[in-house]
PDB file of N, CA and C in Angstrom:
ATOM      1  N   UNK A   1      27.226   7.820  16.581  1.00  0.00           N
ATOM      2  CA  UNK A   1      28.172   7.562  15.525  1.00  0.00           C
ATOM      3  C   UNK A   1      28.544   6.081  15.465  1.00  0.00           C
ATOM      4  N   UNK A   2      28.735   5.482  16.194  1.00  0.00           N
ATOM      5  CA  UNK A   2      29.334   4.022  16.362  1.00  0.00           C
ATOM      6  C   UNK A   2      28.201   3.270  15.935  1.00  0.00           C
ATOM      7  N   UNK A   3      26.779   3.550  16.276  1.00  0.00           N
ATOM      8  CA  UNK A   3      25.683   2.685  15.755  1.00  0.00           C
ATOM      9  C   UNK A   3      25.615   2.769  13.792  1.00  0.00           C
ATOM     10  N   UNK A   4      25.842   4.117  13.438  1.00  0.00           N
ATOM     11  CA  UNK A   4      26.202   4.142  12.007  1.00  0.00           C
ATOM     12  C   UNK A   4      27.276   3.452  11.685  1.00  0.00           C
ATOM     13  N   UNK A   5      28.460   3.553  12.150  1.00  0.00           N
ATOM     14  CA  UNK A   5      29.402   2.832  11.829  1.00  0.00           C
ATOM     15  C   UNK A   5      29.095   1.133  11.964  1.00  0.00           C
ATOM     16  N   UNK A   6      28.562   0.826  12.414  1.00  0.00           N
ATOM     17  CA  UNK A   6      28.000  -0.873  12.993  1.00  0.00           C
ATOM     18  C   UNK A   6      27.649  -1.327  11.961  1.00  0.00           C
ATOM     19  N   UNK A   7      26.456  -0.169  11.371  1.00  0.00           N
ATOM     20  CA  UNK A   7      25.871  -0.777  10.219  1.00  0.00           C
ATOM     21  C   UNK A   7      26.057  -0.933   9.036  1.00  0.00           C
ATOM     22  N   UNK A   8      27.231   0.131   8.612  1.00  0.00           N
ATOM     23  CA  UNK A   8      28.162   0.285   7.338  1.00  0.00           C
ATOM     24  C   UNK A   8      28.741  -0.725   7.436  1.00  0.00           C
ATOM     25  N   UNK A   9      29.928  -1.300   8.983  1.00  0.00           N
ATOM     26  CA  UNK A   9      30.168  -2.316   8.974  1.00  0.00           C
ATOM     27  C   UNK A   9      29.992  -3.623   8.529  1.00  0.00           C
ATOM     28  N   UNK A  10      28.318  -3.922   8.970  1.00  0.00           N
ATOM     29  CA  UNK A  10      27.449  -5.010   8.232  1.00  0.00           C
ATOM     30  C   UNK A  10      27.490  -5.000   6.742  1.00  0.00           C
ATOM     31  N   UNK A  11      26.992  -3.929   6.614  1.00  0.00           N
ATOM     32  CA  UNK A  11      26.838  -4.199   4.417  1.00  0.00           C
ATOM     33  C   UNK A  11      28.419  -4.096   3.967  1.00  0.00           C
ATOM     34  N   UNK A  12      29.180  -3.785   5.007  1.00  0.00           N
ATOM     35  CA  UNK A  12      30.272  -4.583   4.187  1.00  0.00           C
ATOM     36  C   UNK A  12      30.799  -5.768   4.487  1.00  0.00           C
ATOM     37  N   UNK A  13      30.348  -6.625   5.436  1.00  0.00           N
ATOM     38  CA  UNK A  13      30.482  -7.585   5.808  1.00  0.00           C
ATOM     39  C   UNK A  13      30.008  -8.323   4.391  1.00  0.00           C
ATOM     40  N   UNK A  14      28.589  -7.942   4.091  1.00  0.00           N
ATOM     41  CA  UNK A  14      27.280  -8.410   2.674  1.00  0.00           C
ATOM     42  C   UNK A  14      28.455  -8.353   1.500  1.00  0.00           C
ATOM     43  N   UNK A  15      29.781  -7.037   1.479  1.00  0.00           N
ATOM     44  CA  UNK A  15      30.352  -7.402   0.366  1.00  0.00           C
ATOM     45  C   UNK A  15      31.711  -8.158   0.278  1.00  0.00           C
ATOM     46  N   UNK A  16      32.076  -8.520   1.318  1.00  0.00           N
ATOM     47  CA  UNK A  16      33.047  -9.168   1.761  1.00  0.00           C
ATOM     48  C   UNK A  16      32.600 -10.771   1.370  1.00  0.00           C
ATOM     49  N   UNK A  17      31.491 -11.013   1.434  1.00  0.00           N
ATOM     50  CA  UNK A  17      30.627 -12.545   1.665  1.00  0.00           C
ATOM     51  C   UNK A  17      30.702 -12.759   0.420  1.00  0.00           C
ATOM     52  N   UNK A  18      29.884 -11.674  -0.735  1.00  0.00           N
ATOM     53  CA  UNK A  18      30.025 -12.227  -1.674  1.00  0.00           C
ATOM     54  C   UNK A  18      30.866 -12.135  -2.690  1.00  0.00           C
ATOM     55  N   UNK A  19      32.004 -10.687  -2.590  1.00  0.00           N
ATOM     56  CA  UNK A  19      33.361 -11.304  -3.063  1.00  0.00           C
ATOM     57  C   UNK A  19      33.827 -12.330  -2.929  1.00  0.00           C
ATOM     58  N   UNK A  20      34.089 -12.889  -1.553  1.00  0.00           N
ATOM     59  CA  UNK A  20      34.641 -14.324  -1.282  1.00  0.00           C
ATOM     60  C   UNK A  20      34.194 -15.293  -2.300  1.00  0.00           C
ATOM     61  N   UNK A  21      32.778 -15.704  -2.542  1.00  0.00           N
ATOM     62  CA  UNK A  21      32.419 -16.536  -3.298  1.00  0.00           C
ATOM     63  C   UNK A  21      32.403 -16.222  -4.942  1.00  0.00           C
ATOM     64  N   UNK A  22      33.123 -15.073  -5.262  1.00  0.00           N
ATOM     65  CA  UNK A  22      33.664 -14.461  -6.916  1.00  0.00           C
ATOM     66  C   UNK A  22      35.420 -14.768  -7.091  1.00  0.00           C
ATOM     67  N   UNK A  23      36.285 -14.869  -5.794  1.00  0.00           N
ATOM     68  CA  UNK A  23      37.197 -14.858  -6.085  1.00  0.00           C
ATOM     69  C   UNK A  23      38.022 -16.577  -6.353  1.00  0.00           C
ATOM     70  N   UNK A  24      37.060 -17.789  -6.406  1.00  0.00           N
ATOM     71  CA  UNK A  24      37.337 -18.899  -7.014  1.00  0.00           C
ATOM     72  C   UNK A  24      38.603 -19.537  -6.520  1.00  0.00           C
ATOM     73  N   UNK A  25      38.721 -19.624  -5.174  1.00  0.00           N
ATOM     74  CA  UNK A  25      39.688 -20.079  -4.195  1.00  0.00           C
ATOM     75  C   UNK A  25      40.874 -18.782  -4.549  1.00  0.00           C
ATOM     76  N   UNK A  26      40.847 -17.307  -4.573  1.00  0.00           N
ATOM     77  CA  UNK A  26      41.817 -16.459  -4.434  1.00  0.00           C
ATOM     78  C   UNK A  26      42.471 -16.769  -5.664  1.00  0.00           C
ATOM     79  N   UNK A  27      42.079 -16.637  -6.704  1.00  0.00           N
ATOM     80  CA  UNK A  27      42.657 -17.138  -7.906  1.00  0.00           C
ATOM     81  C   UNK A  27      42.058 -15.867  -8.674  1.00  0.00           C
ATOM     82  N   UNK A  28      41.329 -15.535  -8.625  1.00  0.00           N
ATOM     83  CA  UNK A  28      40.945 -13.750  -9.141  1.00  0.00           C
ATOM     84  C   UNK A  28      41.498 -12.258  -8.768  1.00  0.00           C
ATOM     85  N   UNK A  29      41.935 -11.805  -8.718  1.00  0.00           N
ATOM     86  CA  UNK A  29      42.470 -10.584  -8.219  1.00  0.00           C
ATOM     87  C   UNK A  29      41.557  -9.628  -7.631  1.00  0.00           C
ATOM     88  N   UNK A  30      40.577  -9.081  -8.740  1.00  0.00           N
ATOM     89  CA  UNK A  30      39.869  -8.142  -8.500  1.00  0.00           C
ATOM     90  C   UNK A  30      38.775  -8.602  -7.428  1.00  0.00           C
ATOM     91  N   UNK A  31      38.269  -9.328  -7.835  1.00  0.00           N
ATOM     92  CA  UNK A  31      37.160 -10.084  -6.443  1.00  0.00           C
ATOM     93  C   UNK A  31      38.448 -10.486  -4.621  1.00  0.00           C
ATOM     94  N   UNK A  32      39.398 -10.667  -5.109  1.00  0.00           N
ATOM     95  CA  UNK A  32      39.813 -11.252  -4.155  1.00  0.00           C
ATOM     96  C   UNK A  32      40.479  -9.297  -3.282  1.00  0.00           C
ATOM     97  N   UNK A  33      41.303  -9.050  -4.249  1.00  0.00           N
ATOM     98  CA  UNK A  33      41.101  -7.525  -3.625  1.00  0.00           C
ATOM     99  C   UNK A  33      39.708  -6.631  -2.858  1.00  0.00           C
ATOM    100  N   UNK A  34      39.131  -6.922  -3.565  1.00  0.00           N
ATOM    101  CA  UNK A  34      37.480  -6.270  -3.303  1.00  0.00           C
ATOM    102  C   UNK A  34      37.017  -7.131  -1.658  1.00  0.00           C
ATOM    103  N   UNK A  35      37.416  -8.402  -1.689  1.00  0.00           N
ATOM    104  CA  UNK A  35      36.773  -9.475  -0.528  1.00  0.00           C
ATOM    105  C   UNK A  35      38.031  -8.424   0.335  1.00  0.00           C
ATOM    106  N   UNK A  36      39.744  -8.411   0.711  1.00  0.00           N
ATOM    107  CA  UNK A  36      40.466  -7.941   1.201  1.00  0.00           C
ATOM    108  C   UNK A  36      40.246  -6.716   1.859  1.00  0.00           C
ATOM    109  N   UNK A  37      39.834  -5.808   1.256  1.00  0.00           N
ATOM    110  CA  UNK A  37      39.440  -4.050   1.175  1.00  0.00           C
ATOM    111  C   UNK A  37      38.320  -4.197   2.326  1.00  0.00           C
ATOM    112  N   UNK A  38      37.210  -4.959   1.648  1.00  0.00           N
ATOM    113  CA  UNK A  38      36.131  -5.102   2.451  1.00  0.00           C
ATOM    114  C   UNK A  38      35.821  -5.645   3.879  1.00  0.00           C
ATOM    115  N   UNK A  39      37.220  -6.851   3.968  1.00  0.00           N
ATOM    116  CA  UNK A  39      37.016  -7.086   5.335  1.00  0.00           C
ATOM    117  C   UNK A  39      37.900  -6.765   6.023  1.00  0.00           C
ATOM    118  N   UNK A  40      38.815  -6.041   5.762  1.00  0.00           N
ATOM    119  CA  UNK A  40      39.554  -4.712   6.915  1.00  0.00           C
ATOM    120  C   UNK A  40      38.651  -4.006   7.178  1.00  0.00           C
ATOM    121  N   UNK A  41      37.891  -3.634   6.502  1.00  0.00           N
ATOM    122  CA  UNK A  41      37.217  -1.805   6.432  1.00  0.00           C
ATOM    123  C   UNK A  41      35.911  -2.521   7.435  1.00  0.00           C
ATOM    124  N   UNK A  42      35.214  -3.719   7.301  1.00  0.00           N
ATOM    125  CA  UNK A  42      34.478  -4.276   7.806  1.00  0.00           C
ATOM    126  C   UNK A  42      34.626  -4.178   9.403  1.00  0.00           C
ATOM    127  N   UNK A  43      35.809  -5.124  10.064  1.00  0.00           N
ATOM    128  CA  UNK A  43      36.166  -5.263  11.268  1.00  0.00           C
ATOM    129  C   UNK A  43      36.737  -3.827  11.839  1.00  0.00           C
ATOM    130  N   UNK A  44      37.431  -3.161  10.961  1.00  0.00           N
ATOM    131  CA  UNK A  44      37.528  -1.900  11.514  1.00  0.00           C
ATOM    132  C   UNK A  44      36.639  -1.200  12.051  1.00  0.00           C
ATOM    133  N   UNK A  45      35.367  -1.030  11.571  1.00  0.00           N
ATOM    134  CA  UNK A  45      34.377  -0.291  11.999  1.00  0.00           C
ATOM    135  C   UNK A  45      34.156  -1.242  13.102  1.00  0.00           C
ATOM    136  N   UNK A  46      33.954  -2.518  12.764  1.00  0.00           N
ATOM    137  CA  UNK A  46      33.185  -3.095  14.062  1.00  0.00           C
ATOM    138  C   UNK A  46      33.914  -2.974  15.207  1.00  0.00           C
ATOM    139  N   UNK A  47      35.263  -3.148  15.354  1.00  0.00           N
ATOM    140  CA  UNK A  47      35.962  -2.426  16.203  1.00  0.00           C
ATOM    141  C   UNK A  47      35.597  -1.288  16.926  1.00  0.00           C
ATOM    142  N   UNK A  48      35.641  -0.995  16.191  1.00  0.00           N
ATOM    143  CA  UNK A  48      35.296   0.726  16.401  1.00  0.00           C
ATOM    144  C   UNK A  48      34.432   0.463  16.961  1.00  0.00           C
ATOM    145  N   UNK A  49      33.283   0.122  16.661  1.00  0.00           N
ATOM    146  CA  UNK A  49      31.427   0.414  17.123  1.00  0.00           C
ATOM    147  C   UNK A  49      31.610  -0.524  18.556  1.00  0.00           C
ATOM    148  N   UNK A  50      32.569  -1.599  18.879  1.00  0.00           N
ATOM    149  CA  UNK A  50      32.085  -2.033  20.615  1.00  0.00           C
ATOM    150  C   UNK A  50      33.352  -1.186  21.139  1.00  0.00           C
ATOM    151  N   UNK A  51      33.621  -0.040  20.953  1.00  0.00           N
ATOM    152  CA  UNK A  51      34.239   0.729  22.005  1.00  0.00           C
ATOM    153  C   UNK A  51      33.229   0.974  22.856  1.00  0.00           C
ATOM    154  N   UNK A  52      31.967   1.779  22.368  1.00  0.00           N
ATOM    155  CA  UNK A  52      31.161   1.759  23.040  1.00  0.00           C
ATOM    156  C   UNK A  52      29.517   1.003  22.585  1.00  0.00           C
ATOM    157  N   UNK A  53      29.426  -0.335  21.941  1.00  0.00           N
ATOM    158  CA  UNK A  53      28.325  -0.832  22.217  1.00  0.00           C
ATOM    159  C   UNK A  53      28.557  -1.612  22.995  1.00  0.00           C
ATOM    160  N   UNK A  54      28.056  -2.930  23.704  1.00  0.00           N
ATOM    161  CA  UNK A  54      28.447  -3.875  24.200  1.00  0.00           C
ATOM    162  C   UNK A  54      28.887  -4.855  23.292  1.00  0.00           C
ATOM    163  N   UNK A  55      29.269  -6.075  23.655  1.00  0.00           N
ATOM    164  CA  UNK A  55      30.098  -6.822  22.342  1.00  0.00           C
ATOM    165  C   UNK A  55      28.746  -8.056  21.726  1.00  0.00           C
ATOM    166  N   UNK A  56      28.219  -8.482  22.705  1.00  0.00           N
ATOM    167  CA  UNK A  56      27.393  -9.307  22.170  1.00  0.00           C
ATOM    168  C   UNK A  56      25.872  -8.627  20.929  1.00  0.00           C
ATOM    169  N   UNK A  57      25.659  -6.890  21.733  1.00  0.00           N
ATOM    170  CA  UNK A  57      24.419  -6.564  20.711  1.00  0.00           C
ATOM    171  C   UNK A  57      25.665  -6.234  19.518  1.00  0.00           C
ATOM    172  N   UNK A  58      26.589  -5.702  19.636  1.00  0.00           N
ATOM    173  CA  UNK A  58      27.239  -5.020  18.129  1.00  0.00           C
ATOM    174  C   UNK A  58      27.514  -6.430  17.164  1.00  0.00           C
ATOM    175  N   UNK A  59      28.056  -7.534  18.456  1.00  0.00           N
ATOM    176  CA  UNK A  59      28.766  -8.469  16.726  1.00  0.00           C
ATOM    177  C   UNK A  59      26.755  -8.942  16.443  1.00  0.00           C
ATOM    178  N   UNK A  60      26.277  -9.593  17.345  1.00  0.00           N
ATOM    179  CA  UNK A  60      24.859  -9.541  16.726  1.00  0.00           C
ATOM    180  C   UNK A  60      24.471  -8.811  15.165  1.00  0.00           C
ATOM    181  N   UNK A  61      23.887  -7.648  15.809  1.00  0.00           N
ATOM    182  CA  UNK A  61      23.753  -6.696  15.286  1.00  0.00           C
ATOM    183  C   UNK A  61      24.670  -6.946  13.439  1.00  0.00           C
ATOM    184  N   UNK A  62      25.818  -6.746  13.802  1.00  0.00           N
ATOM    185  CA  UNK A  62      26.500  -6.532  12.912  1.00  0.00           C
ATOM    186  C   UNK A  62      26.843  -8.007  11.838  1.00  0.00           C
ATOM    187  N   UNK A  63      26.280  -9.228  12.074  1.00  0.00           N
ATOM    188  CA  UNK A  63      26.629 -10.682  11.643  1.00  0.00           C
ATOM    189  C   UNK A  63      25.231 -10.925  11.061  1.00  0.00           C
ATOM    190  N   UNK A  64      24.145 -10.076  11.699  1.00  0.00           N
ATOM    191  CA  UNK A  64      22.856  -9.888  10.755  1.00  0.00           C
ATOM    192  C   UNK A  64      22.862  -9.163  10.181  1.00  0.00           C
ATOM    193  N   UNK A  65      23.141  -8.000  10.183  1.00  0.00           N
ATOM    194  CA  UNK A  65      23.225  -7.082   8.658  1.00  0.00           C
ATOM    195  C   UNK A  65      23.605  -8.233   7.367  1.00  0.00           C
ATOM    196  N   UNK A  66      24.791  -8.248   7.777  1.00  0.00           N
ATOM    197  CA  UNK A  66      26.055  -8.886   7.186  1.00  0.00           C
ATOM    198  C   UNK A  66      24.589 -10.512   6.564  1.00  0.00           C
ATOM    199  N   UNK A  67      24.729 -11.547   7.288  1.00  0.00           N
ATOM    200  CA  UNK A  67      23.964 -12.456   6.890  1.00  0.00           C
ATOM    201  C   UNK A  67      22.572 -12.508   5.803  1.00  0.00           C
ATOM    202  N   UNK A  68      21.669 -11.209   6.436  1.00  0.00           N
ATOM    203  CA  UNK A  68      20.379 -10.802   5.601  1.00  0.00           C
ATOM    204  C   UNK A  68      20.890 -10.030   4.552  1.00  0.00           C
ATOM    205  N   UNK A  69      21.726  -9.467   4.175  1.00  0.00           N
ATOM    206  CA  UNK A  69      21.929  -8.828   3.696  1.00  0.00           C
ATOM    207  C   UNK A  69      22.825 -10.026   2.057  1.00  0.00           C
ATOM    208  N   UNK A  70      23.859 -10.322   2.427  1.00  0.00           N
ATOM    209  CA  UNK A  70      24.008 -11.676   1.389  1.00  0.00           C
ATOM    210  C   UNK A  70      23.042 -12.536   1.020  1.00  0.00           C
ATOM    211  N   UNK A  71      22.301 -12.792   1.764  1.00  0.00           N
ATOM    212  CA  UNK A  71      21.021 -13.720   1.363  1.00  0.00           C
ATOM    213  C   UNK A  71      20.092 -12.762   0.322  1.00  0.00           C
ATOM    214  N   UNK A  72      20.119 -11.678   1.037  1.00  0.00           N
ATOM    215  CA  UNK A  72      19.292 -10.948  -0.280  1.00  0.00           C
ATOM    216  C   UNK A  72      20.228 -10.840  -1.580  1.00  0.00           C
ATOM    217  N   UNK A  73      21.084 -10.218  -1.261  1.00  0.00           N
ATOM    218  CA  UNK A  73      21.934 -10.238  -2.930  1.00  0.00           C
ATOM    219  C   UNK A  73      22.158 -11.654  -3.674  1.00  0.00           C
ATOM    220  N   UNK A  74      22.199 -12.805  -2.667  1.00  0.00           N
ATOM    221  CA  UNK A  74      22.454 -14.408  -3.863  1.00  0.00           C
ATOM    222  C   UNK A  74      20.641 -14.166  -3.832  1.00  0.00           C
ATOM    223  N   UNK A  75      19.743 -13.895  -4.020  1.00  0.00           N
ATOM    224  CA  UNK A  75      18.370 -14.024  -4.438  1.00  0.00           C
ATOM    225  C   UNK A  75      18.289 -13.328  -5.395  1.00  0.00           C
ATOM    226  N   UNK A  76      18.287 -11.620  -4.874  1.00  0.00           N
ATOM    227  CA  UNK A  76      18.027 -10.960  -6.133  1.00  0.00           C
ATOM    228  C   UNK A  76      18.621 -10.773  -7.658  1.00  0.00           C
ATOM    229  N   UNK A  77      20.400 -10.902  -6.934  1.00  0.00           N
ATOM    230  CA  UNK A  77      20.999 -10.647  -7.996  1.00  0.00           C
ATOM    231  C   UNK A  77      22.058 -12.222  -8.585  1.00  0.00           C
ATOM    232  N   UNK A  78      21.791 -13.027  -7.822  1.00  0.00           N
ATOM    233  CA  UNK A  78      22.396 -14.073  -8.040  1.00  0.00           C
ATOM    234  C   UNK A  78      21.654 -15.488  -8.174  1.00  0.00           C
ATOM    235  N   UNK A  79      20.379 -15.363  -8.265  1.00  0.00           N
ATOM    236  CA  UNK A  79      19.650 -16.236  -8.688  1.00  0.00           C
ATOM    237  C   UNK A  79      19.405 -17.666  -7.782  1.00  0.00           C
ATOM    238  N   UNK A  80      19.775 -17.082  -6.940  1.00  0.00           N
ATOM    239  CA  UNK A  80      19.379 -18.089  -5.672  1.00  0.00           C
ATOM    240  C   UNK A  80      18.148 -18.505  -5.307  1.00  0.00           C
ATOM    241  N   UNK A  81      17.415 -19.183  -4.870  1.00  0.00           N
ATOM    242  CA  UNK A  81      16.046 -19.314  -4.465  1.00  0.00           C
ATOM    243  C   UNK A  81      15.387 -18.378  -3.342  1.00  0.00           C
ATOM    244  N   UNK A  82      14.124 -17.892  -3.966  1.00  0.00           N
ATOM    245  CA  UNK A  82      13.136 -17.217  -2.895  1.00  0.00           C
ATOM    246  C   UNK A  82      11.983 -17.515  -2.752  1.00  0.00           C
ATOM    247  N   UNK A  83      12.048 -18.763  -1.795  1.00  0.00           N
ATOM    248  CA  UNK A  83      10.993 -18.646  -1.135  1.00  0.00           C
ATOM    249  C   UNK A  83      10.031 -18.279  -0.118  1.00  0.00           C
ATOM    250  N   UNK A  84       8.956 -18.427   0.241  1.00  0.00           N
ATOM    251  CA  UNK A  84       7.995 -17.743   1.187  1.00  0.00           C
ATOM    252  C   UNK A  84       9.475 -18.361   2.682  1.00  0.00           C
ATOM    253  N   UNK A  85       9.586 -19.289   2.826  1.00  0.00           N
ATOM    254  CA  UNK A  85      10.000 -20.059   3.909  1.00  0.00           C
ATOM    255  C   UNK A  85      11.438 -18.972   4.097  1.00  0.00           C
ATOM    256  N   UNK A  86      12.181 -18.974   3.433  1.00  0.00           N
ATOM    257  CA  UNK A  86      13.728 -17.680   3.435  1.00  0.00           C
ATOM    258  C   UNK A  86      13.162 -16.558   3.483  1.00  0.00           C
ATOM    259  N   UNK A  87      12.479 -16.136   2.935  1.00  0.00           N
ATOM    260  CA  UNK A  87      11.689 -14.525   3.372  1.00  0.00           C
ATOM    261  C   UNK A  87      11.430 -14.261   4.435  1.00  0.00           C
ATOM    262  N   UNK A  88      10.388 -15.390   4.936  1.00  0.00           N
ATOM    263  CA  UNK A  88       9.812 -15.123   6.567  1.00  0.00           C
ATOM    264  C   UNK A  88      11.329 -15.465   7.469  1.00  0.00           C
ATOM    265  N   UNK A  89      12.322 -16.521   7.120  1.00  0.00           N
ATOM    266  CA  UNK A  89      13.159 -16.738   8.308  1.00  0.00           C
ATOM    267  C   UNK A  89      14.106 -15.231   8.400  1.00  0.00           C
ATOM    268  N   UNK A  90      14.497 -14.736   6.897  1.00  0.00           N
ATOM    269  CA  UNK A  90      15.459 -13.336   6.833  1.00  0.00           C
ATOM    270  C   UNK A  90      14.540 -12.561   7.777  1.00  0.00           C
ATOM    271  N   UNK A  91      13.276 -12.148   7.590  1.00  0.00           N
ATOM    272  CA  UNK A  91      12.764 -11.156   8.296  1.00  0.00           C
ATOM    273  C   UNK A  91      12.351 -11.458  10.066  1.00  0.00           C
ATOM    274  N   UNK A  92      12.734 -12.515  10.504  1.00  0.00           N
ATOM    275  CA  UNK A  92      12.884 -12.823  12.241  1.00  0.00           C
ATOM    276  C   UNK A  92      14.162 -12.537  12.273  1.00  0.00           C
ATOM    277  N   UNK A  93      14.950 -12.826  10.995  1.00  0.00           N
ATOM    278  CA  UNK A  93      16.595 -12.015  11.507  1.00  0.00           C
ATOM    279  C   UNK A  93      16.466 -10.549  11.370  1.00  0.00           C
ATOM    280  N   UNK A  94      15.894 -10.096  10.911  1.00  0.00           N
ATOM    281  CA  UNK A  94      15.750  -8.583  11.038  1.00  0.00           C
ATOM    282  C   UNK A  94      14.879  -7.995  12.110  1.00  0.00           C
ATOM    283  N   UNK A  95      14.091  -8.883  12.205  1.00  0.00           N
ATOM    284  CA  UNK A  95      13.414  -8.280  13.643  1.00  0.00           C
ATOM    285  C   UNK A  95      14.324  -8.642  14.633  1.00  0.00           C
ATOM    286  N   UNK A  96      14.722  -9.706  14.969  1.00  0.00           N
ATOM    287  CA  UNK A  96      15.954  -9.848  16.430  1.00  0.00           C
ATOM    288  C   UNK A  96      16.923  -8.596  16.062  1.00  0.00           C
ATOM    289  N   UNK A  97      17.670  -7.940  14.793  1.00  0.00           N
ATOM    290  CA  UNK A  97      18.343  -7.149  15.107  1.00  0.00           C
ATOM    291  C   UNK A  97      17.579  -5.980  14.873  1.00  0.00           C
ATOM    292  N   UNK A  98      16.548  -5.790  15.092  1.00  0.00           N
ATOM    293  CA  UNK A  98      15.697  -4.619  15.460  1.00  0.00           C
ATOM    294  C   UNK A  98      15.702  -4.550  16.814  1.00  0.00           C
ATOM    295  N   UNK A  99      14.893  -5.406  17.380  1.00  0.00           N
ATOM    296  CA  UNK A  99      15.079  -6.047  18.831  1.00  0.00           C
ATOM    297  C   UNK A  99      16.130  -5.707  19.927  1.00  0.00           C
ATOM    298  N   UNK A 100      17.384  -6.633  19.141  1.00  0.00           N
ATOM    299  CA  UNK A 100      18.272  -5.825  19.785  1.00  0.00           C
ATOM    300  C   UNK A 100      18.841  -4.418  20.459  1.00  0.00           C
ATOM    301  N   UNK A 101      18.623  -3.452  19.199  1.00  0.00           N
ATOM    302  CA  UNK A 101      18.923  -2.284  19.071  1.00  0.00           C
ATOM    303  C   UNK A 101      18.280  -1.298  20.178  1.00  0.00           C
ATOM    304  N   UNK A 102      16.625  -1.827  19.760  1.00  0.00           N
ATOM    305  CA  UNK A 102      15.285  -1.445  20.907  1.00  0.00           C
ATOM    306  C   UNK A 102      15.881  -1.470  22.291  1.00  0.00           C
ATOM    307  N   UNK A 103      16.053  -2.979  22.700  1.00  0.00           N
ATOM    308  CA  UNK A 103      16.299  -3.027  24.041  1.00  0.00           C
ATOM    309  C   UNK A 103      17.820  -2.544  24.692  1.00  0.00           C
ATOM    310  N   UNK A 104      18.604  -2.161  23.693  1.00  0.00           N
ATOM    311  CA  UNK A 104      20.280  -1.993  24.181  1.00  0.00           C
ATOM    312  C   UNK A 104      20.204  -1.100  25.553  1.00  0.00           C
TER     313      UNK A 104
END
């Protein structure tokens, strides 16, 4: 259960990241509510998940979701750049938190 929770954690970390950068220095409500919501509910879980992971694989773990996971949404849906060079570096961040998980 805590490894599910880790990872819900992460993609909301992904929506916490990019609310932040919608709410225009906290001058928006709805983005800035949405960034708020998201990073309680975020750390809560992660909380939760090193009761019993250790602390270094969970925040890992959980700061790559979170990281690959924004990088994909400013690409796909935000028009950010994709290149071969960000593709291959996102996917060594996904293998280390594969990695991780493997060896825990």
């Amino acid at each position: 259960m805590a490894w599910i929770v880790l990872i819900i954690s992460g993609m909301l970390e992904t929506v916490w990241a990019v609310a932040l950068g919608r709410t225009a220095g906290f001058t928006r409500p709805v983005p800035s509510a949405v960034f708020l919501a998201a990073l309680t509910l975020s750390m809560a879980g992660l909380a939760y998940a090193l009761r019993s992971i250790p602390v270094g694989t969970g925040y890992a773990i959980w700061v790559g979701i979170g990281a690959v996971g924004t990088a994909v949404v400013g690409m796909v849906a935000l028009g950010e750049s994709t290149s071969l060079p960000r593709v291959l570096c996102l996917l060594l961040v996904v293998s280390g938190v594969i990695g991780l998980k493997i060896f825990h």
